[in-house]
Protein backbone atom coordinates (compact mmCIF):
# COMPACT_ATOMS: atom_id res chain seq x y z
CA UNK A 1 116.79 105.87 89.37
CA UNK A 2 119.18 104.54 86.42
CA UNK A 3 121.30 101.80 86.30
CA UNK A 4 124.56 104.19 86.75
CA UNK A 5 122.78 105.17 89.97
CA UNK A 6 122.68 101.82 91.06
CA UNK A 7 125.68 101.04 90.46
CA UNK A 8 127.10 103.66 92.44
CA UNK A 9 124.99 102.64 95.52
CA UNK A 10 127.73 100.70 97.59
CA UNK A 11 126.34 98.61 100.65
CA UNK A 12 128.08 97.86 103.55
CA UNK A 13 128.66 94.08 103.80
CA UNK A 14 127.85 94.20 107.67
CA UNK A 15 125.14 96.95 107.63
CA UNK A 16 122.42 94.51 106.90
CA UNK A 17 119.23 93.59 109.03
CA UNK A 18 117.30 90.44 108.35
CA UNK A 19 113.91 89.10 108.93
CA UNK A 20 112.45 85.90 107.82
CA UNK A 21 109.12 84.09 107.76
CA UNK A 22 108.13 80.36 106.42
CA UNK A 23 104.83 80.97 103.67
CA UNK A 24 102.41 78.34 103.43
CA UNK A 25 102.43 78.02 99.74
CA UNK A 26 105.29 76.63 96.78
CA UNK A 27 107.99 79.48 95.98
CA UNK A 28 106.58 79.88 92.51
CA UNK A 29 103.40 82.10 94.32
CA UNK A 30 105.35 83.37 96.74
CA UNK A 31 107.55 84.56 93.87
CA UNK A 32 104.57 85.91 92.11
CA UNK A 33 103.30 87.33 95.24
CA UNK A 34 106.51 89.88 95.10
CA UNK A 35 106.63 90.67 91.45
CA UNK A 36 102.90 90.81 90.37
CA UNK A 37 101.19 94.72 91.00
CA UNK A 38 97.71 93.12 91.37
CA UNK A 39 99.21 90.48 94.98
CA UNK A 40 101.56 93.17 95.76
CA UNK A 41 98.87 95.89 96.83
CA UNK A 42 96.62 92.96 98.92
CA UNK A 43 99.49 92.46 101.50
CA UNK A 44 102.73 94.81 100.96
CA UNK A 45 101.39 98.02 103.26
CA UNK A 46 101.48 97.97 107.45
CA UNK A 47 97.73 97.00 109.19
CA UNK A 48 95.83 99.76 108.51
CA UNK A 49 97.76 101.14 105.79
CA UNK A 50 97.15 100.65 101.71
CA UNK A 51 98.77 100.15 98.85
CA UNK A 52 97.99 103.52 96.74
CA UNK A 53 99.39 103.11 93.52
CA UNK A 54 101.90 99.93 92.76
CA UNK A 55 104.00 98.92 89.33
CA UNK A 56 106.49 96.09 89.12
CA UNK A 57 108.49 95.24 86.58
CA UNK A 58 110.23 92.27 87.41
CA UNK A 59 113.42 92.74 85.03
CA UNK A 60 116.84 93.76 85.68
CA UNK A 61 116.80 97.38 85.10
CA UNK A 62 112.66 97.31 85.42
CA UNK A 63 111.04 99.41 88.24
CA UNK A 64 109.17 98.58 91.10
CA UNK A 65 107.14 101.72 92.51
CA UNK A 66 104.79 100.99 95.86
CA UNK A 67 103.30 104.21 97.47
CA UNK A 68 101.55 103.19 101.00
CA UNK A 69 98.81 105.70 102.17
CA UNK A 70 98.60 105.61 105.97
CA UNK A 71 94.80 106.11 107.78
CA UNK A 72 94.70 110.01 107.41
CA UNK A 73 95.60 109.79 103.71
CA UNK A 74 99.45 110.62 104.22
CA UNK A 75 101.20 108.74 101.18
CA UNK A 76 104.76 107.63 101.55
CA UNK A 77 106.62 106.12 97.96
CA UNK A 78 108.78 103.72 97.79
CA UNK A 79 110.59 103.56 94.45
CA UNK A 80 113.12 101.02 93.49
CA UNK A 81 114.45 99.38 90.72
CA UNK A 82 115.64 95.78 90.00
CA UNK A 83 118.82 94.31 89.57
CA UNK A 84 118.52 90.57 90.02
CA UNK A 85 115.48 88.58 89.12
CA UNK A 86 116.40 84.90 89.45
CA UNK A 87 112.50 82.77 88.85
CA UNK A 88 111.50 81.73 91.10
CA UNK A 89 114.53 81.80 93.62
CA UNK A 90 115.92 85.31 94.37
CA UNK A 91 114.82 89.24 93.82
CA UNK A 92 117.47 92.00 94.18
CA UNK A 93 116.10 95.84 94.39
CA UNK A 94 117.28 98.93 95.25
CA UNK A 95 114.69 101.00 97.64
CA UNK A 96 114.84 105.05 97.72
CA UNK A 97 112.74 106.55 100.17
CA UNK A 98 113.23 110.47 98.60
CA UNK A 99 109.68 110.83 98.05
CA UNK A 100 108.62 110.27 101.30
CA UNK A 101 106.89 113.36 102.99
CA UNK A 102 108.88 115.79 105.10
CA UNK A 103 107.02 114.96 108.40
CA UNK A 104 108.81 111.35 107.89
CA UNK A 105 111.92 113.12 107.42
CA UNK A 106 111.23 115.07 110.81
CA UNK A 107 110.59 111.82 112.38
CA UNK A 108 114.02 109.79 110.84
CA UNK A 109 116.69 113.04 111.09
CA UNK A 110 117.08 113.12 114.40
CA UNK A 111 117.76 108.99 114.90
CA UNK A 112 120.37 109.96 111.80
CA UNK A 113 121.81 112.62 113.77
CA UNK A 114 121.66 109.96 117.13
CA UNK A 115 123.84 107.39 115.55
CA UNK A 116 126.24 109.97 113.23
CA UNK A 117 125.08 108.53 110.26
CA UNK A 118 125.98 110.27 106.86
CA UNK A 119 126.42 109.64 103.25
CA UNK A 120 123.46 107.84 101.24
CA UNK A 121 120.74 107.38 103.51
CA UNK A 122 117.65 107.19 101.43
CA UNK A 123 118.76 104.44 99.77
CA UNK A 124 119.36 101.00 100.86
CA UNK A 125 119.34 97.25 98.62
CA UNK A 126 116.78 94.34 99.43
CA UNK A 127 117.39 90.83 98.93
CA UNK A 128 114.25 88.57 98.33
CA UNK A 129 115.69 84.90 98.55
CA UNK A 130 113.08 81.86 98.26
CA UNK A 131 114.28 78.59 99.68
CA UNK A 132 111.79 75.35 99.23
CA UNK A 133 111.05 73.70 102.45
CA UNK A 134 108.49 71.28 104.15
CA UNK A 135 105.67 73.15 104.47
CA UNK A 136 106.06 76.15 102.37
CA UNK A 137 108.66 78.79 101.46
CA UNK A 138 111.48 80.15 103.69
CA UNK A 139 111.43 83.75 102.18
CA UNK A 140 114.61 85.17 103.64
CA UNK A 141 114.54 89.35 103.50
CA UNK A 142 118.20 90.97 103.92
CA UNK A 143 118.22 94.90 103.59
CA UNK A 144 121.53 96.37 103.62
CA UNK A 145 122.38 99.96 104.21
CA UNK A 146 125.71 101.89 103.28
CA UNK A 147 126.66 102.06 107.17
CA UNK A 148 126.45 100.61 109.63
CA UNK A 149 125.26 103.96 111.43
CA UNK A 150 122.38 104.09 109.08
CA UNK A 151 121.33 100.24 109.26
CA UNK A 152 120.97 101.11 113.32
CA UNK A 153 118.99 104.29 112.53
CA UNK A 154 116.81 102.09 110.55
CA UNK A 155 116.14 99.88 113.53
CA UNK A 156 115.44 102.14 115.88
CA UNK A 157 112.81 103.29 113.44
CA UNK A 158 111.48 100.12 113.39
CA UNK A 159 112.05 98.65 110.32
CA UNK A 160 111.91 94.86 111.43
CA UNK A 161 108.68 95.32 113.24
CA UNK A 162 107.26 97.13 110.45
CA UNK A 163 108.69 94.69 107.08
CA UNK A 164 107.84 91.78 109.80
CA UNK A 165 104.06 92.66 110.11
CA UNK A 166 103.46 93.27 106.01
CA UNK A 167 105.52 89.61 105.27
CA UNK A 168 102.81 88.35 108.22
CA UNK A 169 99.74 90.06 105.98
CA UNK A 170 101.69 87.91 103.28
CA UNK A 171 101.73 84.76 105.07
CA UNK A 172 98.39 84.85 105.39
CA UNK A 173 97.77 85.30 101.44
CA UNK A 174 100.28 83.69 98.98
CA UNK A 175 98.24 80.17 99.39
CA UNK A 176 95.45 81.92 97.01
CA UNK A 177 97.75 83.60 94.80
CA UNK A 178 97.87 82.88 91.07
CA UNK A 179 100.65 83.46 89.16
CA UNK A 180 100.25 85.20 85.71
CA UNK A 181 101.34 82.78 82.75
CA UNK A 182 101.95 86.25 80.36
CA UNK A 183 103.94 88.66 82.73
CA UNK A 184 106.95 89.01 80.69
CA UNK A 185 104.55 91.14 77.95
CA UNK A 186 101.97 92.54 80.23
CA UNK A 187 101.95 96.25 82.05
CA UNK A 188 100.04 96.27 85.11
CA UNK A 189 99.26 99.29 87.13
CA UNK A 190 97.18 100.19 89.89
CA UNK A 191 95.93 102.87 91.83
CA UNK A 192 93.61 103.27 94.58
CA UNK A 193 91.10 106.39 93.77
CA UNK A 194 90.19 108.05 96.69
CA UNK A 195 85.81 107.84 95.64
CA UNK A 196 83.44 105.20 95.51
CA UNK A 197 83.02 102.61 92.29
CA UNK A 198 79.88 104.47 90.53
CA UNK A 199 82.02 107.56 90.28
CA UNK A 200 85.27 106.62 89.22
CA UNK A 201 82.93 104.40 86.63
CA UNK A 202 81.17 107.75 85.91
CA UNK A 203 84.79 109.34 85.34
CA UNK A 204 85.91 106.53 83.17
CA UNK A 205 82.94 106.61 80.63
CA UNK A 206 81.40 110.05 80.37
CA UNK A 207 83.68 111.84 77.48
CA UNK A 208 82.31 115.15 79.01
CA UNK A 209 84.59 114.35 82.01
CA UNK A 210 87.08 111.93 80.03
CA UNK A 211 88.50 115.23 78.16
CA UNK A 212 88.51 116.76 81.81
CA UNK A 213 91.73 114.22 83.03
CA UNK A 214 92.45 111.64 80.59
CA UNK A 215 96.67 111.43 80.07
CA UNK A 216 99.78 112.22 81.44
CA UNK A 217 100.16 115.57 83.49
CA UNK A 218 100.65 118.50 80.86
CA UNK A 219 98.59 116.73 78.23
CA UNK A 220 95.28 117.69 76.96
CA UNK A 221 93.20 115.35 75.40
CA UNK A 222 90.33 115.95 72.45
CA UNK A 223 87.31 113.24 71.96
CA UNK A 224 85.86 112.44 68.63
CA UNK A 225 84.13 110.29 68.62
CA UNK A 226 82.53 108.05 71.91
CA UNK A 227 80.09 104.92 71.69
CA UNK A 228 80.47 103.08 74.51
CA UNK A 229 79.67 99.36 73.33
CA UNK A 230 80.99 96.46 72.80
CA UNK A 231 82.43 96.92 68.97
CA UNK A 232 81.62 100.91 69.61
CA UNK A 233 84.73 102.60 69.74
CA UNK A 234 86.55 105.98 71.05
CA UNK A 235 88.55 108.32 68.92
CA UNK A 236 90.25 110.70 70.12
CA UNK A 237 93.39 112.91 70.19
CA UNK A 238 96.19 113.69 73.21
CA UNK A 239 97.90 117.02 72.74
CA UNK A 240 101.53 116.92 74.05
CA UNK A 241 103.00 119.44 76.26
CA UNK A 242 105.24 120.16 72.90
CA UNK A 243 101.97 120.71 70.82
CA UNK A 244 102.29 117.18 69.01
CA UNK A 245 99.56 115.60 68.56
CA UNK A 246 98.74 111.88 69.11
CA UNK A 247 95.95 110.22 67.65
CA UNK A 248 94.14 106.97 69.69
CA UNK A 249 91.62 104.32 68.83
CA UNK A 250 89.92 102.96 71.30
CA UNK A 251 87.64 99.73 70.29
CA UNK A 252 85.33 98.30 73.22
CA UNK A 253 85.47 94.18 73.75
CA UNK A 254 83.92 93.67 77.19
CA UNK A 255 81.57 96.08 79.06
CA UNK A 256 80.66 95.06 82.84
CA UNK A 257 79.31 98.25 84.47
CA UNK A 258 81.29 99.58 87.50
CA UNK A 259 83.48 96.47 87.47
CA UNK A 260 85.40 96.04 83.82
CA UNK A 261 86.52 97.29 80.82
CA UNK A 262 88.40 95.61 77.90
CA UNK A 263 89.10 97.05 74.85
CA UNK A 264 91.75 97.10 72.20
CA UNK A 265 94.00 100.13 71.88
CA UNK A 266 95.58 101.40 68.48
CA UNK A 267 96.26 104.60 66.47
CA UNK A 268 94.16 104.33 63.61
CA UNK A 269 91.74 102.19 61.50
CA UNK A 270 94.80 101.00 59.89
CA UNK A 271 96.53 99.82 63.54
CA UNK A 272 93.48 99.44 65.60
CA UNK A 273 94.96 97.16 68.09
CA UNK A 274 98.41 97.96 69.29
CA UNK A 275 97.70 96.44 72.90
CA UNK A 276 95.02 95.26 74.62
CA UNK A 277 93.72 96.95 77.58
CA UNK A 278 91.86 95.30 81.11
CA UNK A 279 90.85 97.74 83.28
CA UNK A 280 88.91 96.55 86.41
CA UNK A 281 87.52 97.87 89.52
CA UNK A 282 87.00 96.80 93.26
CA UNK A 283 85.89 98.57 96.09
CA UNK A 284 87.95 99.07 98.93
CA UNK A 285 86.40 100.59 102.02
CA UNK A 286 85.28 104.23 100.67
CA UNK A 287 87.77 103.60 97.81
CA UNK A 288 88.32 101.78 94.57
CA UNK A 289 90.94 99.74 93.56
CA UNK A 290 91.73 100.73 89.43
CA UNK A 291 94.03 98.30 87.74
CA UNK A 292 95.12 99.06 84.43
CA UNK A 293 96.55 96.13 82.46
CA UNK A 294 97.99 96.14 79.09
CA UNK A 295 98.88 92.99 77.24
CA UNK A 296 101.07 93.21 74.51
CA UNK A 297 101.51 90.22 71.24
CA UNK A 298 105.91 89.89 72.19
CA UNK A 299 107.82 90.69 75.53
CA UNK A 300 109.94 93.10 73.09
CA UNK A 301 106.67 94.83 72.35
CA UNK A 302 105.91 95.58 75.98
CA UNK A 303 109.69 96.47 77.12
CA UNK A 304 108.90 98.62 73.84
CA UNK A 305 106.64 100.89 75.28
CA UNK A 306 108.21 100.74 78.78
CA UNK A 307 111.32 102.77 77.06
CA UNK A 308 108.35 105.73 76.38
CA UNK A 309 107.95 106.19 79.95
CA UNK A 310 104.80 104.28 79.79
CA UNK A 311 104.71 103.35 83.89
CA UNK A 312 105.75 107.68 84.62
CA UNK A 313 102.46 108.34 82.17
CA UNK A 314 100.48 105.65 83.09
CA UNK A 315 100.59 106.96 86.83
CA UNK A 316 100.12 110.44 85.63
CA UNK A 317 96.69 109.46 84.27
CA UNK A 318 95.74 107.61 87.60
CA UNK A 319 96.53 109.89 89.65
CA UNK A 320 94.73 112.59 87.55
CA UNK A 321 91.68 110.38 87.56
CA UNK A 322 92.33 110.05 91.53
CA UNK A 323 92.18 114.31 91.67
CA UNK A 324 89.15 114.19 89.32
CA UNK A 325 86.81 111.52 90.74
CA UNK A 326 87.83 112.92 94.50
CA UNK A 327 86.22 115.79 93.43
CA UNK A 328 83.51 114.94 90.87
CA UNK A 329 81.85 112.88 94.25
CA UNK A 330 80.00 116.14 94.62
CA UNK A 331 79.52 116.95 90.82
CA UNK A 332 77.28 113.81 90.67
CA UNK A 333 74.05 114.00 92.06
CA UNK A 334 73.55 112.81 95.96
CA UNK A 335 69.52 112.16 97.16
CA UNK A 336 68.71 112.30 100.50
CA UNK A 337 65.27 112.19 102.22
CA UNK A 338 65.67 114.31 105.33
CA UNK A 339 61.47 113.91 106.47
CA UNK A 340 59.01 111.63 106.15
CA UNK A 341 57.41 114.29 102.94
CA UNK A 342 60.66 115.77 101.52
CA UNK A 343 63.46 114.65 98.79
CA UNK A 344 66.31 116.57 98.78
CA UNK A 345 68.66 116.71 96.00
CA UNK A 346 72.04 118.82 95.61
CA UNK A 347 75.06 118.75 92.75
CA UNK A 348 77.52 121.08 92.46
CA UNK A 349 78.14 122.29 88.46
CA UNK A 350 81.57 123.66 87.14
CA UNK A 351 79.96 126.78 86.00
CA UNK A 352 79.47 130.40 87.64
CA UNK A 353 76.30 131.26 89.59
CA UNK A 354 74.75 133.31 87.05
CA UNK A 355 75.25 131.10 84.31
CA UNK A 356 73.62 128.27 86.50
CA UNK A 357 70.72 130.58 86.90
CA UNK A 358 70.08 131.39 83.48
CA UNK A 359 70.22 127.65 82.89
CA UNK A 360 67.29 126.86 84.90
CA UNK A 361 65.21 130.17 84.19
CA UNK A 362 65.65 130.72 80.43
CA UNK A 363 63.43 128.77 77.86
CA UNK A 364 66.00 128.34 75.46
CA UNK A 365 68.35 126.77 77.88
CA UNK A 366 65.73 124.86 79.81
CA UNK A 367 64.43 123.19 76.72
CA UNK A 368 68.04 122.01 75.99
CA UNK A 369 68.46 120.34 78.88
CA UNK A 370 65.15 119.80 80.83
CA UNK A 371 64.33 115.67 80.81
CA UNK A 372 65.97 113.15 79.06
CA UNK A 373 67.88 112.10 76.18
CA UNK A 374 65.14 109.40 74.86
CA UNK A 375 62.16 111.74 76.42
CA UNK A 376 63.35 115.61 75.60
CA UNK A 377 61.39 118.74 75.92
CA UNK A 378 59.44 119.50 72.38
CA UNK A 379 56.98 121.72 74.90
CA UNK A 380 58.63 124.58 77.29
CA UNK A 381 56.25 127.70 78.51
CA UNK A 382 57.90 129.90 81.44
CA UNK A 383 56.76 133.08 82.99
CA UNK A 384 59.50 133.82 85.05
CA UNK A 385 57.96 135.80 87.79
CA UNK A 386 56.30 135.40 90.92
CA UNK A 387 52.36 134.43 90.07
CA UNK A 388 53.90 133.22 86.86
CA UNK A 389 52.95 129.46 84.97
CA UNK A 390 55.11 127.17 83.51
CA UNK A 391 54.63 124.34 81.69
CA UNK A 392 56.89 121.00 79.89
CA UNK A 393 55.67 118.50 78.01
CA UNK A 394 58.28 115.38 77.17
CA UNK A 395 58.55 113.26 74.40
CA UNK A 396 59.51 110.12 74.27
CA UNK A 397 61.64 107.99 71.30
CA UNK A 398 58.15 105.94 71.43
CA UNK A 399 55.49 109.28 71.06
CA UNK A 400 54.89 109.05 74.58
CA UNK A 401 54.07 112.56 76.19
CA UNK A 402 54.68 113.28 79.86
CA UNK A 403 53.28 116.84 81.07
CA UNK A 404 54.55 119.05 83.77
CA UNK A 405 52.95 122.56 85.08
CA UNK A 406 53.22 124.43 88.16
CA UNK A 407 53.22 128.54 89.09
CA UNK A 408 56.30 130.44 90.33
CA UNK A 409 55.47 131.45 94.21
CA UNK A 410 58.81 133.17 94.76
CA UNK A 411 61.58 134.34 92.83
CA UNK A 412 64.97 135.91 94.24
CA UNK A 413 67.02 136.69 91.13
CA UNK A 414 70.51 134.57 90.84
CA UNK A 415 69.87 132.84 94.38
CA UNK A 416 66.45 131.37 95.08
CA UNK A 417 63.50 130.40 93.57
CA UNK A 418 60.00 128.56 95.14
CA UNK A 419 57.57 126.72 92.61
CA UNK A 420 54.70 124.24 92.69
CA UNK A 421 55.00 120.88 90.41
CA UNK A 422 52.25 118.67 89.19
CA UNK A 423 52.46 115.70 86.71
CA UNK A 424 49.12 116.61 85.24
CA UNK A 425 48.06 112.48 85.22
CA UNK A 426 47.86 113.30 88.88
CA UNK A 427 46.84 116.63 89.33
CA UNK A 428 45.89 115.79 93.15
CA UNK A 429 49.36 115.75 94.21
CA UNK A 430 50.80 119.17 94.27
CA UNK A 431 54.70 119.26 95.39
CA UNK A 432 56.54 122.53 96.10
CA UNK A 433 60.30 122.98 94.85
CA UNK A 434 62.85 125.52 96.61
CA UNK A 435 65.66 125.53 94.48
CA UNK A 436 68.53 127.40 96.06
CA UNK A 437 72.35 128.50 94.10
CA UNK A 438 75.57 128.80 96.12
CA UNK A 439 78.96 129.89 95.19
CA UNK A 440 81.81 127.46 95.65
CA UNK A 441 85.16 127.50 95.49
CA UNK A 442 86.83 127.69 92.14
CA UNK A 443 83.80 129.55 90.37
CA UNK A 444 82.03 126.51 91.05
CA UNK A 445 78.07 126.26 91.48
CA UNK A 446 76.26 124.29 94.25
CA UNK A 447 72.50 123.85 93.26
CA UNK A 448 69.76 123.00 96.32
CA UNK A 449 66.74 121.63 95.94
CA UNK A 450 63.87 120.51 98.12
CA UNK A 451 60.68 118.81 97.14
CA UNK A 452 57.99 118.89 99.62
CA UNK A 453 55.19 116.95 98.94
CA UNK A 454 51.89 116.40 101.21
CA UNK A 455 51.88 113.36 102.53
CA UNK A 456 54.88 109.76 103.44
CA UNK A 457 53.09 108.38 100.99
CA UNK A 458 53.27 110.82 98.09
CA UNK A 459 56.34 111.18 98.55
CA UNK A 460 57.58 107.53 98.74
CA UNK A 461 55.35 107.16 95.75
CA UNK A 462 57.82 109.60 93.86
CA UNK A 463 60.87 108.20 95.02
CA UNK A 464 59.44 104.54 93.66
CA UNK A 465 58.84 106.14 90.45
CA UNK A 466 62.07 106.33 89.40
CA UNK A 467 62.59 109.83 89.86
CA UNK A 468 66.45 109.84 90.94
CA UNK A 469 67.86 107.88 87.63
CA UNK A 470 65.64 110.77 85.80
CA UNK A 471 66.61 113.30 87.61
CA UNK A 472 70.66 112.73 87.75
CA UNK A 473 70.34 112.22 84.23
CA UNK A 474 68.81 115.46 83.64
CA UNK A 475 71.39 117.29 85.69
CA UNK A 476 73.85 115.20 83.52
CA UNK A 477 72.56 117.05 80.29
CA UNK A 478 71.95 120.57 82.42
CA UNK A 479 76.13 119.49 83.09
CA UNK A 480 76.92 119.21 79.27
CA UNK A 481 74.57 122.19 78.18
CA UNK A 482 77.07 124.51 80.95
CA UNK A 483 80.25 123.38 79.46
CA UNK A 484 79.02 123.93 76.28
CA UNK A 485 78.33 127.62 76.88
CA UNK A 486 81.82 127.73 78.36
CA UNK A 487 83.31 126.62 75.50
């Protein structure tokens, strides 16, 4: 929406509802509360509703997006822009409802049709005024329609029941709000990523899967280089739509696992720091909460960037890494122990059954991806058939040697495949493997396995050994080693 848009939005000075509430904290947070991204998505969303993706940028002109997802994952936008911004006193915006899904539309048409209302109703203007008073804050909110008609359509709907219970979520927040002392050259966006923490973490830091979603929709994007560390750095390349190419430097300042990332962002050695770059993470329920802030030296610098459709790309990215970690949850590898002598691991790979197969039958593959990237394979003996021996011997950074043999018991070509395991320290404990391959959709890969071992306390034994961290990172590099064959 553009400011000739706005301008032709006309309200109706008496087709205006109005709700108010008196906050327990000074105007200045309450103030903040309504123009900062990271209060807006801890209050503005109905109970049992959240805030899925939120942007404001508290200028005349600026825009303020807020998409609530309701309980079954139904998002509805809201998408204004501002015309007044009076600190800490008064906010003006204009609200369009357009992108709100058709089953709303099949809920609000017929009250339209009920009270004969026509002409713009998607659109209507909010008034945020902030009065001091003993107490608190009188936060007055006026919403005014283009009819009269529409404003009553509106109500019926339930719009002062609804905007009542979010501004009580509110009241029950601003006191704990902190204002930011840099907004006026700071980008903040945030999205709430349908997976849990480890994976959008996972998403965030492999490059394998970086490549896979990072920037705006129609872009491609080319890694370089990748050391994730603090001074490493990440160079890569974004392909435009257009086929122009835009070259990034990433350089890595803070590193807190599955909670934080700071880093400066440039083009080049020569402009390695154009902004600088908080991202942080926080669980929410099943999801995570990704905020993406970027803090720019001037305010001219930031509105700057804003003119490049930074907030339209910035979402584009987030929700690309929503659509990627939703469905990398079962690309990462889940461990369950389903009886007291059994581990059972499965991980679905982006590759075609009998590529998968080969994979984890062939010598040449196996030994590229078997183990670990400080402990590798420099040992790998198969005979692929049922009576048939193999044996792997790792290597560790440190000459440590780790040796592996079993024999083959069954072997169903592309599907299914039953072998004994021993760590020969501890020949004693035998365990027998079923791996299994099924297809899924997309050309996709879903690999089963099942460890049976002989006894609880083998088994537990192996699961204190550290045998998950090992085994998802082996997967990780049997991952890699299938894209690369796919290149």
């Amino acid at each position: 929406m553009n400011m000739s848009e706005i301008q032709q939005f006309q309200p109706h000075p008496d087709a205006k509802l109005v709700i108010e509430r008196v906050i327990p904290a000074p105007r200045e947070l309450v103030f903040a509360a309504w123009t900062d991204a990271r209060h807006l998505v801890r209050w503005f969303a109905p109970k049992g509703f959240s805030v899925a993706e939120c942007v404001a940028d508290a200028r005349p002109g600026g825009r303020l997006r807020i998409v609530m997802r309701g309980p079954d994952g139904t998002e509805f936008p809201m998408v204004g822009t501002f015309t007044e911004v009076s600190a800490p006193a008064r906010l003006v915006f204009i609200d369009d409802v357009s992108e709100h899904p058709a089953q709303w539309f099949e809920w609000f048409n017929p009250l339209l049709e009920k009270h004969g209302a026509v002409g713009d109703t998607r659109r209507s203007e909010l008034a945020v005024d902030l009065t001091e008073v003993k107490g608190g804050t009188r936060l007055t909110l006026t919403t005014r329609y283009a009819s009269t008609a529409i404003r009553d359509a509106y109500s019926e709907l339930g719009h002062e029941q609804g905007m009542g219970a979010v501004l009580d979520r509110l009241v029950g927040l601003a006191a704990g709000i902190v204002p930011s002392a840099e907004a006026d050259r700071e980008l903040v966006l945030t999205r709430l990523v349908r997976a849990p923490r480890a994976v959008v973490w996972k998403s965030l830091t492999d490059p394998v899967h970086l490549d896979r979603w990072w920037g705006p929709p129609g872009f491609k994007n080319t890694t370089h280089a990748f050391d994730l560390r603090v001074g490493g750095q990440w160079r890569y390349t974004m392909h435009g739509p257009d086929g122009t190419d835009y070259p990034n430097l990433v350089t890595w300042t803070t590193i807190e696992p599955e909670a934080r990332l700071v880093y400066d962002h440039g083009d080049s050695v020569e402009r390695p720091r154009w902004f600088v770059t908080t991202l942080t993470l926080a669980t929410e329920g099943d999801a995570t909460r990704v905020t993406l802030r970027s803090l720019f030296d001037t305010p001219e610098a930031c509105a700057a960037t804003l003119e490049y459709h930074a907030i339209e790309g910035g979402f584009g990215t987030l929700r690309k890494l929503d659509a990627f970690a939703e469905r990398l949850i079962d690309r990462l590898l889940q461990v369950t122990l389903p009886t007291d002598t059994t581990i059972h691991f499965t991980r679905v790979f982006d590759a075609p059954r009998p590529l998968v197969w080969a994979a984890i039958t062939e010598p040449a593959h196996l030994a590229r991806w078997w183990g670990q990237d400080d402990a590798p394979l420099f040992v790998c003996e198969v005979d692929f058939r049922p009576g048939g021996a193999w044996r792997f011997v790792q290597r560790a950074t440190n000459g440590e040697t780790f040796a592996f043999h079993g024999v083959y018991r069954e072997v169903v070509p592309g599907e299914r495949m039953v072998h004994t395991f021993i760590f020969e320290p501890m020949p004693e404990h035998e365990v027998v493997v079923t791996t299994e391959l099924v297809d899924v959709e997309g050309g996709a890969t879903r690999l089963i396995a099942t460890m049976a071992h002989a006894s609880q306390a083998a088994r537990d034994g192996h699961v204190e050994s550290g045998m998950e961290a090992g085994a998802a990172e082996s997967y990780d590099r049997l991952a890699r080693l299938l894209a690369t064959l796919q290149a």
